[in-house]
C-alpha atoms as a PDB file:
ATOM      1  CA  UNK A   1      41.331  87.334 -23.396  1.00  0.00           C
ATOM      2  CA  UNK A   2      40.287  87.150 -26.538  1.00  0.00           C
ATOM      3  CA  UNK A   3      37.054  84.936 -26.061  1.00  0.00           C
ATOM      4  CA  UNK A   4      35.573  87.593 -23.435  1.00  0.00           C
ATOM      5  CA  UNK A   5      35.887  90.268 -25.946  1.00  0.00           C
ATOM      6  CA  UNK A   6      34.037  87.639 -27.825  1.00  0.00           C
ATOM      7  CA  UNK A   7      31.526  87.111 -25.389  1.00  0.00           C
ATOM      8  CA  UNK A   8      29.130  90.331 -25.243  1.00  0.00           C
ATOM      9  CA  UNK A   9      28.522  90.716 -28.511  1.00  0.00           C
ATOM     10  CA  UNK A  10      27.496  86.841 -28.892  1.00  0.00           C
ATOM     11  CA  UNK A  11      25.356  87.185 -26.475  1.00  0.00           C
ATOM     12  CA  UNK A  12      23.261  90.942 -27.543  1.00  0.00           C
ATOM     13  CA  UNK A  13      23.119  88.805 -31.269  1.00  0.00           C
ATOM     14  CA  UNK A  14      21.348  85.811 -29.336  1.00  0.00           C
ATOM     15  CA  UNK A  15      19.058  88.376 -27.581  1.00  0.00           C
ATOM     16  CA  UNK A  16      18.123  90.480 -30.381  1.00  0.00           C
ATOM     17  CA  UNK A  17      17.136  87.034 -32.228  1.00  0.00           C
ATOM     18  CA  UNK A  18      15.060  86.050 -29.253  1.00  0.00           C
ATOM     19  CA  UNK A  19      11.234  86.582 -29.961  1.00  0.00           C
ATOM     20  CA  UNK A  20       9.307  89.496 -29.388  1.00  0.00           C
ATOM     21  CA  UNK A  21       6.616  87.526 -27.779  1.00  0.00           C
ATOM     22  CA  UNK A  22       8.339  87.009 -24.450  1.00  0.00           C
ATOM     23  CA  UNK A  23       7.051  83.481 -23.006  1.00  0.00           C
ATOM     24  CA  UNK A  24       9.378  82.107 -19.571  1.00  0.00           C
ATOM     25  CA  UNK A  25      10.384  78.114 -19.887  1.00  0.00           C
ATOM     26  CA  UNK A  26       9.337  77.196 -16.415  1.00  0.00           C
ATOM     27  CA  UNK A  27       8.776  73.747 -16.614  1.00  0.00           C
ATOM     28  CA  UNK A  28       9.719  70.601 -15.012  1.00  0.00           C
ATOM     29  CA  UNK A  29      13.035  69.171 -16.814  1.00  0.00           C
ATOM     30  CA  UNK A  30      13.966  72.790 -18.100  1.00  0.00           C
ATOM     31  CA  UNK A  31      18.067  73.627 -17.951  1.00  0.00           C
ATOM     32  CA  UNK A  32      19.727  76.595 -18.577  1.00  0.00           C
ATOM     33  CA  UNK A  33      22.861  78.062 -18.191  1.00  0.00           C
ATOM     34  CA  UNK A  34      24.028  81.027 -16.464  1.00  0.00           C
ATOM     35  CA  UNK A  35      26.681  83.696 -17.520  1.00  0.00           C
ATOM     36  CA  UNK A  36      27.508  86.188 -14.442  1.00  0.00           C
ATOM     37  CA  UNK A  37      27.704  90.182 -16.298  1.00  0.00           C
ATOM     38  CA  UNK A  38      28.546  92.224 -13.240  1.00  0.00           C
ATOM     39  CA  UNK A  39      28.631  91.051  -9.202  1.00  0.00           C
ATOM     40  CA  UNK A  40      28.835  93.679  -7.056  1.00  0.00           C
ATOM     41  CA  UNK A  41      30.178  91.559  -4.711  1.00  0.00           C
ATOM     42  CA  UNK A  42      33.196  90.650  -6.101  1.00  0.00           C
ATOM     43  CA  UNK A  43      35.724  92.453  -3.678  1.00  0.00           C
ATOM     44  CA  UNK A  44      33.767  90.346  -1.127  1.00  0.00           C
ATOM     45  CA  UNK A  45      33.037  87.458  -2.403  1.00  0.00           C
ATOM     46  CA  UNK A  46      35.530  85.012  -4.113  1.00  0.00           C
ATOM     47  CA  UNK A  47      33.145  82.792  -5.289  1.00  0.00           C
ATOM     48  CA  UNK A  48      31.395  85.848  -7.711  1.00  0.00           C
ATOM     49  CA  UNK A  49      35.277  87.016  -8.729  1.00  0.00           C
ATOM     50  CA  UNK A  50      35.908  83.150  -9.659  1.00  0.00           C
ATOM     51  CA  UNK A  51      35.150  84.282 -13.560  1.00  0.00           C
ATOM     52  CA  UNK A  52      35.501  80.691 -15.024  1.00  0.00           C
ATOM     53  CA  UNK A  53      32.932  79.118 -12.834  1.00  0.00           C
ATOM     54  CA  UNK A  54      30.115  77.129 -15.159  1.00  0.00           C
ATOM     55  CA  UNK A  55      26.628  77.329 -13.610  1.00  0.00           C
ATOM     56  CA  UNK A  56      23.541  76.764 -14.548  1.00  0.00           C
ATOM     57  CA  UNK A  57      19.797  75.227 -12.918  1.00  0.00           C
ATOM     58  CA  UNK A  58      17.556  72.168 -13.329  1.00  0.00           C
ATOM     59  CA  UNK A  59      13.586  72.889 -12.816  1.00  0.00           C
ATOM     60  CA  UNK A  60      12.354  69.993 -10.530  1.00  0.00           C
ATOM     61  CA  UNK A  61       8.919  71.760 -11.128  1.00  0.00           C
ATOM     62  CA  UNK A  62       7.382  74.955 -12.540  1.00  0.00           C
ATOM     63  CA  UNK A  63       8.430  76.980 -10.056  1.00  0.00           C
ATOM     64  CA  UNK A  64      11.218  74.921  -8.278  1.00  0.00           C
ATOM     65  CA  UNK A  65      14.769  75.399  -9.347  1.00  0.00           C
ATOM     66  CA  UNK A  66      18.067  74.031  -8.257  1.00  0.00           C
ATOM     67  CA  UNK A  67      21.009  75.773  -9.323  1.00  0.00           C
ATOM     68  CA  UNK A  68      24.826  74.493  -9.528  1.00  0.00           C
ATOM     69  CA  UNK A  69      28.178  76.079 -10.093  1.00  0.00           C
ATOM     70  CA  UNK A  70      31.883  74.626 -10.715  1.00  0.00           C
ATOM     71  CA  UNK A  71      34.683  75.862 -11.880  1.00  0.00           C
ATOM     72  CA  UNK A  72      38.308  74.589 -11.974  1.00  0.00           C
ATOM     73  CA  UNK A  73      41.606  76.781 -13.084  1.00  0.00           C
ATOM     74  CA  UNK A  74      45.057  75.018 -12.777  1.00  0.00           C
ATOM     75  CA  UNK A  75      47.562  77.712 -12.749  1.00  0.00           C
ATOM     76  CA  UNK A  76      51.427  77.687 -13.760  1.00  0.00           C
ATOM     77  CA  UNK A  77      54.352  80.029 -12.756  1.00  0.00           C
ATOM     78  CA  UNK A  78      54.561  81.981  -9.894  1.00  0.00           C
ATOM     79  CA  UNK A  79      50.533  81.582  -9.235  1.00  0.00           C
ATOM     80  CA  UNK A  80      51.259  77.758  -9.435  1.00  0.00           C
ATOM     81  CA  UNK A  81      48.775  75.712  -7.650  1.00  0.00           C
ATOM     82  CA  UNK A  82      44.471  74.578  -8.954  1.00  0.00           C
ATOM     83  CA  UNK A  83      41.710  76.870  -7.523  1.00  0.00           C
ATOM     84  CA  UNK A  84      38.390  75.004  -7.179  1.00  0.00           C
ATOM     85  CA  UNK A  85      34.800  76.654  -6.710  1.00  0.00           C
ATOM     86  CA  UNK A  86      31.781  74.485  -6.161  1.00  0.00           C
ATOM     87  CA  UNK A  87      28.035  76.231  -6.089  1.00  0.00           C
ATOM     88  CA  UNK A  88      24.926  74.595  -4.730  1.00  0.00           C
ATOM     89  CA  UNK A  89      21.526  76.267  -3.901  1.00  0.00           C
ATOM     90  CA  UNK A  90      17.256  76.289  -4.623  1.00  0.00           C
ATOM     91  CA  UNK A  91      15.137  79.005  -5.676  1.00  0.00           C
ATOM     92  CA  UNK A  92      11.637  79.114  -5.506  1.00  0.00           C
ATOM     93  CA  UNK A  93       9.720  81.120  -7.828  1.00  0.00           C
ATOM     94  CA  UNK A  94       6.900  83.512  -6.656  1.00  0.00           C
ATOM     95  CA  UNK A  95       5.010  84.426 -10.325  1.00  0.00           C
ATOM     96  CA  UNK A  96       5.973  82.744 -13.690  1.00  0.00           C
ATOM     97  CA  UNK A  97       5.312  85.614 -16.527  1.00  0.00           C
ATOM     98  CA  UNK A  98       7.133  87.518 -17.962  1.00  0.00           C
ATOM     99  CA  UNK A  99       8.882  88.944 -14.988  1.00  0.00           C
ATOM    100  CA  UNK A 100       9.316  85.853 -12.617  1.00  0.00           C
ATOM    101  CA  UNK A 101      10.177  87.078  -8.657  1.00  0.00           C
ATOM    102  CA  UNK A 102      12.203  84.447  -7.014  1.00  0.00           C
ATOM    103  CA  UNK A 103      13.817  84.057  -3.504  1.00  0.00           C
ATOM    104  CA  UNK A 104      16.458  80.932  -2.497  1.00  0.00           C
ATOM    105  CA  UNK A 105      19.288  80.039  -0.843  1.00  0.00           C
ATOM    106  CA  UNK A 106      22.850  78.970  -1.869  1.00  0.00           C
ATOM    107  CA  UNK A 107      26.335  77.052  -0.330  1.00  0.00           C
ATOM    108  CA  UNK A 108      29.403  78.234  -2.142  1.00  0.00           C
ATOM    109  CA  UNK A 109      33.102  77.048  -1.400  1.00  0.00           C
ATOM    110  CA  UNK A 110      36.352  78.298  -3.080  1.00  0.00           C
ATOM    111  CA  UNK A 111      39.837  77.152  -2.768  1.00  0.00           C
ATOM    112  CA  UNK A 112      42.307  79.790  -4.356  1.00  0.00           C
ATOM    113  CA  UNK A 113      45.815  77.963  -3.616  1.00  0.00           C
ATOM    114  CA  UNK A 114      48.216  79.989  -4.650  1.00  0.00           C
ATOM    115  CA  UNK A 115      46.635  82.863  -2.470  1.00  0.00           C
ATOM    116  CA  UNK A 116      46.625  80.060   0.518  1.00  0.00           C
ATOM    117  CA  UNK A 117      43.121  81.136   0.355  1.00  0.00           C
ATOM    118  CA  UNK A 118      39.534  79.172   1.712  1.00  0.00           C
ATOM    119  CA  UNK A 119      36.137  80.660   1.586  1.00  0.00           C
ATOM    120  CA  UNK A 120      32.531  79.393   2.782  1.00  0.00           C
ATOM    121  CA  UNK A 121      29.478  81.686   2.046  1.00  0.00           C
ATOM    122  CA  UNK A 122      26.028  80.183   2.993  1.00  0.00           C
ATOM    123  CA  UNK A 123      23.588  83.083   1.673  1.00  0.00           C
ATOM    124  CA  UNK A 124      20.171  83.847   1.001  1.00  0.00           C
ATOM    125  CA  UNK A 125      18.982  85.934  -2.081  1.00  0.00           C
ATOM    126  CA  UNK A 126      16.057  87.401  -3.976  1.00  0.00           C
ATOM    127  CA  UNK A 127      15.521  88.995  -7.548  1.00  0.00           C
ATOM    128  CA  UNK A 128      13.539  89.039 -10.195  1.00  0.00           C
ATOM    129  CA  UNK A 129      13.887  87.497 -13.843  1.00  0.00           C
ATOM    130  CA  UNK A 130      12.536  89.181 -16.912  1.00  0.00           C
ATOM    131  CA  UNK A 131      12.197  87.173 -20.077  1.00  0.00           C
ATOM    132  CA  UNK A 132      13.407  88.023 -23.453  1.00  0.00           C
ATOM    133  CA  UNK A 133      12.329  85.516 -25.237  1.00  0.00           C
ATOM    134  CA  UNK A 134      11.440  81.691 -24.650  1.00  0.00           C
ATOM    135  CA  UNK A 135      14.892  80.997 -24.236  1.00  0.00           C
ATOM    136  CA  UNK A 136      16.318  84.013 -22.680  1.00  0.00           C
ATOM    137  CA  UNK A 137      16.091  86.000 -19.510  1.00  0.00           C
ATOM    138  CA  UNK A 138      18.209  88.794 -18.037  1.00  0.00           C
ATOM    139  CA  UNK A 139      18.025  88.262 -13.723  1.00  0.00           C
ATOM    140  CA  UNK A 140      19.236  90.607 -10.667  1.00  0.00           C
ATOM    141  CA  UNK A 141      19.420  89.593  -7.373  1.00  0.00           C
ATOM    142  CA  UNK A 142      20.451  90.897  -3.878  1.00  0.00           C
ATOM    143  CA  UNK A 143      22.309  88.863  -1.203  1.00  0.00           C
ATOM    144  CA  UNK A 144      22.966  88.023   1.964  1.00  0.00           C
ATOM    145  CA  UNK A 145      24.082  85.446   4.511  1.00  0.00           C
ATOM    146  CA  UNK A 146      27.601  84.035   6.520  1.00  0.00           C
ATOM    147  CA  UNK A 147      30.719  84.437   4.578  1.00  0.00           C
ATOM    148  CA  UNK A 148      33.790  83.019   6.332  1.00  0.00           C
ATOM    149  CA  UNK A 149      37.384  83.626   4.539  1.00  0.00           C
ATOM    150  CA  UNK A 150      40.409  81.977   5.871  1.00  0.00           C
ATOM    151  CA  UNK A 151      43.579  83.706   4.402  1.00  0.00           C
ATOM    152  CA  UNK A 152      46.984  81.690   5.857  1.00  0.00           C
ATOM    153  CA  UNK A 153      46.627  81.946   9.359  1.00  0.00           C
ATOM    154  CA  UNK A 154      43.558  84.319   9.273  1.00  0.00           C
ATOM    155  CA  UNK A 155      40.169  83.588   9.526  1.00  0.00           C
ATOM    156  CA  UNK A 156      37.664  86.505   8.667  1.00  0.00           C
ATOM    157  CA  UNK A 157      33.930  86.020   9.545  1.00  0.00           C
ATOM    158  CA  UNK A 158      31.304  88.595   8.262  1.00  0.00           C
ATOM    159  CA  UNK A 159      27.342  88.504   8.465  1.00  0.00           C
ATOM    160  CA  UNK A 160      25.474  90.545   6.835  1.00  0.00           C
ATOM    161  CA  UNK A 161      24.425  92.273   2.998  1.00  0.00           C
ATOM    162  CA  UNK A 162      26.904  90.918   0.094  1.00  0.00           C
ATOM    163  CA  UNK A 163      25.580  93.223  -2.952  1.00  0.00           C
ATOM    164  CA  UNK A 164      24.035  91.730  -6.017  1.00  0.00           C
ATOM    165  CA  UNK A 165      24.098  90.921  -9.216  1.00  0.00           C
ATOM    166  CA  UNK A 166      23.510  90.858 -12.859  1.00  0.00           C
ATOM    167  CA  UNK A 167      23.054  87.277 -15.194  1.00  0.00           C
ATOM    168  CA  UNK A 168      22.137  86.427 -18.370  1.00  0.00           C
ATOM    169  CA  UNK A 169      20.406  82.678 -18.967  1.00  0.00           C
ATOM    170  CA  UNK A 170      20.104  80.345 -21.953  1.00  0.00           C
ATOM    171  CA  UNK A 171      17.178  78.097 -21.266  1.00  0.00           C
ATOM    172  CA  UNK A 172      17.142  74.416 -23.211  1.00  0.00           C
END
C-alpha cells in the first residue's frame, strides 16, 4: 500500500523535470512503459481493474506501435489461488507532434481464480497522446469491442462501448 502512495508523487517529480520543449520519441526501436491512472472501465473490465499488470510498447516504425501487458498475483488465505492477465494489441499513429492521434486494436485475457473467474475482451480504441517532454506523455483513449466473462457456470457476453482511460508513459 505503501508504494502506491509512493507512486503519484514520483511520477508529477519526473514530469515537472521533463523539458519544456516538448519533442515525441516516435522512432523505430523506441520502448516505453505504461502506468494505467484511472480506467473507467474498471467495473467492466477485469483486465483494466488487474492493478499489477506491467505494460508497455515497442515502435516497429515511427508511427507503428505494438503494445503488451502481463501481470501475475499469487494470492494466499481465503483468496488462495494465481490470477494471470496477458495484453496484446497495435496502434497506429495518425500525426507525430506534440499531440500524436492514434487508433488500434487489442486481445486481453484474465484468469482471477479465486473468483472462478475467465474473461476475453477483443477491443478497438482511439486517443490521443500529448507529450511532456522527450520522454514523457500523458494518453486517453476510448474503447470498444467483444467482452465475454465467464463467472462459474455463467457466461456473460456484451458488445458494445467499454469507457476509457487515462496513462502515463516513460519512453527509453
Amino acid at each position: 500500500m505503501k508504494i502506491k502512495k509512493l507512486v503519484l508523487p514520483i511520477v508529477v517529480g519526473l514530469l515537472i523535470s521533463a523539458t519544456a520543449a516538448a519533442e515525441n520519441s516516435f522512432r523505430s526501436g523506441a520502448k516505453a512503459i505504461n502506468l494505467t491512472v484511472k480506467s473507467t472501465a474498471d467495473a467492466i473490465l477485469l483486465s483494466d481493474a488487474f492493478d499489477t499488470r506491467l505494460k508497455g510498447k515497442f515502435f516497429t516504425s515511427s508511427n507503428m506501435a505494438i503494445m503488451f501487458g502481463v501481470g501475475l498475483n499469487i494470492n494466499g488465505g481465503d483468496a488462495n489461488g494465481t490470477d494471470i492477465s496477458l495484453m496484446g494489441g497495435a496502434r497506429s499513429y495518425k500525426s507525430r507532434g506534440d499531440y500524436a492521434t492514434f487508433f488500434g486494436g487489442l486481445i486481453s485475457y484474465t484468469d482471477v481464480e479465486a473468483a472462478n473467474t475467465t474473461e476475453l475482451a477483443i477491443l478497438g480504441e482511439f486517443g490521443g497522446e500529448y507529450f511532456l517532454g522527450r520522454q514523457f506523455s500523458v494518453e486517453g483513449s476510448l474503447r470498444a469491442g467483444y467482452v465475454s466473462t465467464d463467472v462459474g457456470p455463467f457466461n456473460y457476453t456484451n458488445l458494445g462501448t467499454f469507457g476509457g482511460q487515462v496513462s502515463l508513459n516513460y519512453y527509453f
